[in-house]
Protein backbone atom coordinates (compact mmCIF):
# COMPACT_ATOMS: atom_id res chain seq x y z
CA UNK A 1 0.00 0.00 0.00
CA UNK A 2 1.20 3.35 -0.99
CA UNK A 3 1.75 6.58 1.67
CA UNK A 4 -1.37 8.39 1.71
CA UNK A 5 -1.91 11.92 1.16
CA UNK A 6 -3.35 13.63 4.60
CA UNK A 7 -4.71 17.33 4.71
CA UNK A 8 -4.88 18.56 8.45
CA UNK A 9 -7.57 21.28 9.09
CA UNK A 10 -8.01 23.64 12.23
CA UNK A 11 -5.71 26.12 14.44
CA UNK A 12 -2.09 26.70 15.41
CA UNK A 13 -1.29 24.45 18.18
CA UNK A 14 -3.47 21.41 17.40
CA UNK A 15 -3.06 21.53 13.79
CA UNK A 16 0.88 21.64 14.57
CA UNK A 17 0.63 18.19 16.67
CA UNK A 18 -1.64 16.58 13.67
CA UNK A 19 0.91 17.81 11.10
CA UNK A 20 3.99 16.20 12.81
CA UNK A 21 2.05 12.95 13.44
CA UNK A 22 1.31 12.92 9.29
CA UNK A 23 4.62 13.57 8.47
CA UNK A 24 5.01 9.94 10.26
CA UNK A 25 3.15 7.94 7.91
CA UNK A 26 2.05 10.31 4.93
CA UNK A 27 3.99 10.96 2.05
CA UNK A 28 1.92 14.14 0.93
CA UNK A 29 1.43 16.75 4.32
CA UNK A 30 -0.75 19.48 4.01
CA UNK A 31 -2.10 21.77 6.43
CA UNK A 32 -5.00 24.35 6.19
CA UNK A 33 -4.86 26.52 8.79
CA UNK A 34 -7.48 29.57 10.28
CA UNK A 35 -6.19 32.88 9.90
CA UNK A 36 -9.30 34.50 11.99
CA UNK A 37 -7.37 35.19 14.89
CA UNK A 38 -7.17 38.64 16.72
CA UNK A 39 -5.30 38.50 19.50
CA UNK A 40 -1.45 38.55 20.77
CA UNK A 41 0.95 39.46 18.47
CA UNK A 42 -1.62 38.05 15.51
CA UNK A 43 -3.55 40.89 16.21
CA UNK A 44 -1.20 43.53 16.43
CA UNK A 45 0.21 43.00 13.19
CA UNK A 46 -3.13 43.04 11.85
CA UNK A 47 -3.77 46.24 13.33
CA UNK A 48 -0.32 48.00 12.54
CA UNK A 49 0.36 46.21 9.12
CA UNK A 50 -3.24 45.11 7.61
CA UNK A 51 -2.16 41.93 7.31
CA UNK A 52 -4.37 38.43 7.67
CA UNK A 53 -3.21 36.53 11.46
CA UNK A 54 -0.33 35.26 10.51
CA UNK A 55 0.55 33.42 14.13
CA UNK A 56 -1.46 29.90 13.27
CA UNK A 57 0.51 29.67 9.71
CA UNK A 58 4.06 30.36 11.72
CA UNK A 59 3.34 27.24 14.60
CA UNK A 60 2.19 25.07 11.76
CA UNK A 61 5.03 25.83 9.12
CA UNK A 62 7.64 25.10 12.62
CA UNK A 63 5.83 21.78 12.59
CA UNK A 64 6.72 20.85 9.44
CA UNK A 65 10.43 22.40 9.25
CA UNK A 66 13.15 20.32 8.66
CA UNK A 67 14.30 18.64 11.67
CA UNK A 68 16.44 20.63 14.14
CA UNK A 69 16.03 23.47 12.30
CA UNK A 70 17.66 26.27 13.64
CA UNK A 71 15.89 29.01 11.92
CA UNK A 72 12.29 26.93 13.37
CA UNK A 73 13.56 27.39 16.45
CA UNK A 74 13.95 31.20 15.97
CA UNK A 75 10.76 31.61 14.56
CA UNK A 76 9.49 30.45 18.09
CA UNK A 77 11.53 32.93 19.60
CA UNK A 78 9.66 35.77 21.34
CA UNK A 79 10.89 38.92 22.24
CA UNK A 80 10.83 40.17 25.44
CA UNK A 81 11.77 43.81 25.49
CA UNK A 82 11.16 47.03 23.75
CA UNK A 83 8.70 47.36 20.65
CA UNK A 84 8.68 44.31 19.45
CA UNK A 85 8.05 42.62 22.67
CA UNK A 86 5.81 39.91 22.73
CA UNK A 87 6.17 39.12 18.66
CA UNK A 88 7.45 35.77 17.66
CA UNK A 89 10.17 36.56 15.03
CA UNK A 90 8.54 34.02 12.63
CA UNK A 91 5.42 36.53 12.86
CA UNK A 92 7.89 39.39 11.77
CA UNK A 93 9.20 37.36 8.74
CA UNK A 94 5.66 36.30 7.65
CA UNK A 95 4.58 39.59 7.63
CA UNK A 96 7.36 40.96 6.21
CA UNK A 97 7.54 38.28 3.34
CA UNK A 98 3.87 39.44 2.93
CA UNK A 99 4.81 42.68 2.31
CA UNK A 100 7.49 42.09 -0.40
CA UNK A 101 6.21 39.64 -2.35
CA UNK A 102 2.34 41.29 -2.07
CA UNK A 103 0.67 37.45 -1.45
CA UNK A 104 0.02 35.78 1.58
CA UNK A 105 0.51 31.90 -0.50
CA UNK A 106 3.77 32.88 -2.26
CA UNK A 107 4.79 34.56 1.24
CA UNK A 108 4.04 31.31 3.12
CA UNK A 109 5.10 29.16 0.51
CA UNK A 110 8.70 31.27 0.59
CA UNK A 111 8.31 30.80 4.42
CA UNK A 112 8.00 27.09 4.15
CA UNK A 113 11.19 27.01 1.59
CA UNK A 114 13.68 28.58 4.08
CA UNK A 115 12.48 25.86 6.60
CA UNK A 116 12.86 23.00 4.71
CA UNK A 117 9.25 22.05 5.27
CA UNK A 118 8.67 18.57 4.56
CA UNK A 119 4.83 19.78 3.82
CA UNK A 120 2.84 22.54 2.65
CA UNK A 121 0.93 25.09 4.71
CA UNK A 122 -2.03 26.86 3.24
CA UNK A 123 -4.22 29.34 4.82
CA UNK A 124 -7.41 28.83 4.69
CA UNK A 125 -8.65 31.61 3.12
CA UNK A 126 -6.36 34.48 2.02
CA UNK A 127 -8.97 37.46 2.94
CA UNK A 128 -9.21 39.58 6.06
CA UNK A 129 -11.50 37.47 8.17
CA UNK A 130 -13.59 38.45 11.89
CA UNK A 131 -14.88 35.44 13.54
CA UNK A 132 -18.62 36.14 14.73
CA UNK A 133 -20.32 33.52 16.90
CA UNK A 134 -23.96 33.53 17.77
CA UNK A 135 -25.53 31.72 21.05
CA UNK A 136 -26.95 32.13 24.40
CA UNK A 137 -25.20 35.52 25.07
CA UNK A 138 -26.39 36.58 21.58
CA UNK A 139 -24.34 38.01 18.92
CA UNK A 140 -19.97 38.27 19.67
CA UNK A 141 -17.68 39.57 17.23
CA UNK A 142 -13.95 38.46 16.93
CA UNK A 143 -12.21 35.13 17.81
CA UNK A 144 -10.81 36.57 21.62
CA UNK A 145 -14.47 37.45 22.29
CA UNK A 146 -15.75 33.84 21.02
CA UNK A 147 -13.42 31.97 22.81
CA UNK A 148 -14.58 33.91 26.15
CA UNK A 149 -17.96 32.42 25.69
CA UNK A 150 -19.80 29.71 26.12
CA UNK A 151 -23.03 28.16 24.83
CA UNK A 152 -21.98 28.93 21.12
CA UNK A 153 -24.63 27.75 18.54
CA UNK A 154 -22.94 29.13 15.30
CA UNK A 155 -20.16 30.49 14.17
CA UNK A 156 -19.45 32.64 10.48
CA UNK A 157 -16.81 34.05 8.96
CA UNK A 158 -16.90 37.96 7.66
CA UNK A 159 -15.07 39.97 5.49
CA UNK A 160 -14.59 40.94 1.68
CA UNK A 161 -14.73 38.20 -0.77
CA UNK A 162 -13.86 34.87 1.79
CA UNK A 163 -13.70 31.99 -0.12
CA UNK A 164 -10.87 29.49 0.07
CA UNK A 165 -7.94 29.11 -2.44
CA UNK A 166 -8.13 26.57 -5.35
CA UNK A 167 -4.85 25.20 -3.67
CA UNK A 168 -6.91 24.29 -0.77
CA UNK A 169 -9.82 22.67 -2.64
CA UNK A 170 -7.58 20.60 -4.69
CA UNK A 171 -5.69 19.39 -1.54
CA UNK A 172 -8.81 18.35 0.01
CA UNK A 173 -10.47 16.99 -3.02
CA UNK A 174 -6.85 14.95 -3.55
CA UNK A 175 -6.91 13.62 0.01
CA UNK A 176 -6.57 10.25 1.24
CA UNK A 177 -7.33 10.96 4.97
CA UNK A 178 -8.74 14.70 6.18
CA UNK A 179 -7.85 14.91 10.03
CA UNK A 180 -9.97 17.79 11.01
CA UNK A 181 -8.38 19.01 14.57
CA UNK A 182 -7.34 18.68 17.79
CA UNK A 183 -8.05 22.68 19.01
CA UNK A 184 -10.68 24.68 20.47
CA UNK A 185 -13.68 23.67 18.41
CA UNK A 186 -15.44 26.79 17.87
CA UNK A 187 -12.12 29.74 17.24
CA UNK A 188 -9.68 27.45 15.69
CA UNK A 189 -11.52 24.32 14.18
CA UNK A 190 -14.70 25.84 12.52
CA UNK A 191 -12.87 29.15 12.42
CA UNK A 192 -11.02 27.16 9.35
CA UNK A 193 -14.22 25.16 8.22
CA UNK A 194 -16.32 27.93 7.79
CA UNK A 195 -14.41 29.71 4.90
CA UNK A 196 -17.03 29.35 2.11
CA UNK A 197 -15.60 26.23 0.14
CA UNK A 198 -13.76 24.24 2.64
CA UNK A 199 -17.14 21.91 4.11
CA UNK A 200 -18.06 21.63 -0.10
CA UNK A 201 -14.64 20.18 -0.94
CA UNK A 202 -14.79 17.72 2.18
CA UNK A 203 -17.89 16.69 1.08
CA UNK A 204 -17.05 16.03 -2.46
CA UNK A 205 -13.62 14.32 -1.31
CA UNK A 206 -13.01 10.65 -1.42
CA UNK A 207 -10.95 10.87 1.71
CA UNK A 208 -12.19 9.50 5.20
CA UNK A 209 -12.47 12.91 7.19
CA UNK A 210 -11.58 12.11 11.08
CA UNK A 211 -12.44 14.19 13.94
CA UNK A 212 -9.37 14.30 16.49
CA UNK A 213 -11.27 15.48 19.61
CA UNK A 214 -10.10 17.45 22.36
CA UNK A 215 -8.52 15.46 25.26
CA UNK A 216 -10.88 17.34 27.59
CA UNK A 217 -13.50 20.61 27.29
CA UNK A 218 -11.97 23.97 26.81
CA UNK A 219 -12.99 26.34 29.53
CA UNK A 220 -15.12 28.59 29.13
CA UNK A 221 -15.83 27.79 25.12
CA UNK A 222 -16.78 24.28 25.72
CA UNK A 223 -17.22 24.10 28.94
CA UNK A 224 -19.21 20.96 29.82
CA UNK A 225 -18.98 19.49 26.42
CA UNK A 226 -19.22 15.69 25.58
CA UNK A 227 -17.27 13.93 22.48
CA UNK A 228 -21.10 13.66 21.07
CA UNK A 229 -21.58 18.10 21.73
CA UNK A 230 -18.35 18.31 19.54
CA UNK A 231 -19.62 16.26 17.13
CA UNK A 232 -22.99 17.99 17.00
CA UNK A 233 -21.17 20.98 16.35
CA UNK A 234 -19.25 20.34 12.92
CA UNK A 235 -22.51 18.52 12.49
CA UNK A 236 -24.51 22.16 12.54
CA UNK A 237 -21.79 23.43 10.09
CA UNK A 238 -22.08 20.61 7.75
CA UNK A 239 -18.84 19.55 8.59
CA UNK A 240 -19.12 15.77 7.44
CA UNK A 241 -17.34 13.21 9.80
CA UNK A 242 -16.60 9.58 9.19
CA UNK A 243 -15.33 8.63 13.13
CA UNK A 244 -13.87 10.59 15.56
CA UNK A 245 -10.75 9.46 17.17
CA UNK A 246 -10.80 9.79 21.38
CA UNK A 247 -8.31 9.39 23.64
CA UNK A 248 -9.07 6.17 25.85
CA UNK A 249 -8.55 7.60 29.39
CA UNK A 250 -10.00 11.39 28.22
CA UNK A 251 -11.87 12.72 31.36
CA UNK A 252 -14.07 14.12 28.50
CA UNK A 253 -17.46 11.77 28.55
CA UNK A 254 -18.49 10.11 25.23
CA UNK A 255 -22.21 10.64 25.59
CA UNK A 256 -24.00 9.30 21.71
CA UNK A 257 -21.56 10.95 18.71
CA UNK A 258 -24.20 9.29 16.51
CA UNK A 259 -20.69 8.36 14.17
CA UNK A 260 -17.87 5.39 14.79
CA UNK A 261 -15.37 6.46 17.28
CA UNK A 262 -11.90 5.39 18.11
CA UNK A 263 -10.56 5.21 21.50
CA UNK A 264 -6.51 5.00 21.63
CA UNK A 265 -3.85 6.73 24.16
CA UNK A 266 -3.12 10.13 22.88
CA UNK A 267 -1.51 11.59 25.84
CA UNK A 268 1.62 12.79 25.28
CA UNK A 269 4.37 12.84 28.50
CA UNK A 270 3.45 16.03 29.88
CA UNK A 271 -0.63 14.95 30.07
CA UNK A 272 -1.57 17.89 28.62
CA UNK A 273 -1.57 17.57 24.70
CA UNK A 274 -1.68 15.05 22.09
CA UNK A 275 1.59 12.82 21.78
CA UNK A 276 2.33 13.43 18.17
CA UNK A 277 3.41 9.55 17.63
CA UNK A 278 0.38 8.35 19.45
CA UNK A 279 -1.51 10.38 17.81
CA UNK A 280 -0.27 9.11 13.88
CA UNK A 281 -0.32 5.59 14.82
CA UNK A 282 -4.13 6.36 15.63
CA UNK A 283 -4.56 7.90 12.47
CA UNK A 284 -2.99 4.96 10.54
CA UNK A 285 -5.72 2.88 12.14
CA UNK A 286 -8.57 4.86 11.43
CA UNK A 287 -7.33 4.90 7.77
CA UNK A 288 -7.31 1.05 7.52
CA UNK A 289 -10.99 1.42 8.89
CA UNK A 290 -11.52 3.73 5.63
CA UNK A 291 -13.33 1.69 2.75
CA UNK A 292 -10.72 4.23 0.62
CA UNK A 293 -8.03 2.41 -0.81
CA UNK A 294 -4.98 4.96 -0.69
CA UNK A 295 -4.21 6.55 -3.70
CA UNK A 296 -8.18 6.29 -4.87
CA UNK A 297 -8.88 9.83 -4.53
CA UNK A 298 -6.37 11.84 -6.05
């Protein structure tokens, strides 16, 4: 059996963990990331430079660096002092690559060329984005705000002409295996399925889309949640989802996901995040689950 191709959708740090477990057993990585965010240093380049978040894109394209990459491990590095405290340097570079080369793909593409990136990172939409969630509180605008809430029933995407990139709809359409998550479900996970285009190329897709759910509810966004809530979620957004992978000693309760689940360790050592080896050889088994032979859809 050939290496499949794997696209991982969602956020910075959970997207990062999927990435680095694909690169384990796929021989095409890709990564569609959320560029909604407003916060940290994210948001102050967005302010000061009108640039799209750029901090999701930078965690992700470290995941997929070469190995013991120096220059990764100063794109990681914050500053602490002066002006620029508080700014990853890998934020500067993306936004500065932006800049010069006047497109966010090329810039990230450019990005992923001086790290040796063993796979590609696409954002998932190229526009200016706010995240708007509607629920219990009633309307909130902008991912900070969202993820302060709880009792979210929708979330949307707005800004001038969002639509994803035809690089992203062929990845997904080309995909063996999507591997939607780990992250917070409502500012990082939907916050990249909701750009108009993304759900309609899942759904078209041949590949077996897995859910990688949280190892435990996200306080206060889903506070309270169940594996089944989470499902019901990407379930609302027509996110389609063929099983959901769950770590077997999650303190998160199953309750009825209504789809077939996986339960397998996930915990990485410091029993906080997903073990990024634990975590692949869980999605290998889910894929031999997959009716899909690999290869089939691409």
């Amino acid at each position: 059996m050939s290496r499949p191709s794997v696209v991982a959708v969602g956020g910075g740090h959970g997207t990062a963990v999927t990435l680095r477990a694909a690169l384990v057993y796929a021989d095409q990585v890709t990564g569609v990331v959320s560029v909604a965010d407003d916060g940290g240093s994210s948001g102050r380049l967005r302010e000061l430079l009108d640039v799209v978040a750029v901090g999701d894109l930078r965690k992700c394209l470290v995941a997929v660096a070469e190995p013991g990459s120096a220059l990764a491990a100063a794109f990681e590095r914050r500053f602490t002092e002066g002006e620029l405290a508080g700014h990853p340097l890998g934020n500067l570079l993306l936004a500065g690559l932006i800049g010069t080369l006047g497109d966010l793909e090329a810039a990230v593409d450019e990005a992923a060329r001086l790290l040796g990136a063993r796979g590609r990172v696409l954002p998932a939409t190229t526009a200016s984005v706010v995240l708007c969630a509607t629920g219990i509180a009633g309307s909130v605008r902008g991912q900070v705000a969202v993820g302060s809430h709880s009792r979210i029933e929708r979330v949307e995407l707005v800004g001038e002409d969002v639509r994803a990139p035809a690089t992203v709809l062929d990845a997904l359409l080309e995909a063996d295996q999507i591997a939607i998550g780990p992250g917070s479900l409502f500012t990082s996970v939907l916050a990249a399925t909701s750009v108009p285009g993304v759900v309609e190329a899942m759904r078209e897709s041949r590949a077996q889309c897995v859910y990688v759910c949280n190892l435990r509810p996200q306080r206060p966004e889903t506070e309270g949640f169940t594996v089944a809530d989470h499902v019901d979620a990407l379930a609302r957004h027509g996110v389609p989802i063929d099983l959901v992978i769950v770590d077997s000693d999650a303190p998160m309760s199953l309750g009825e996901p209504g789809v077939d689940f996986l339960r397998a360790p996930l915990l990485g050592r410091n029993r906080r995040v997903h073990d990024p080896e634990l975590l692949a050889a869980a999605l290998v088994a889910a894929l031999a689950q997959s009716r899909i032979t690999v290869g089939e859809g691409q």
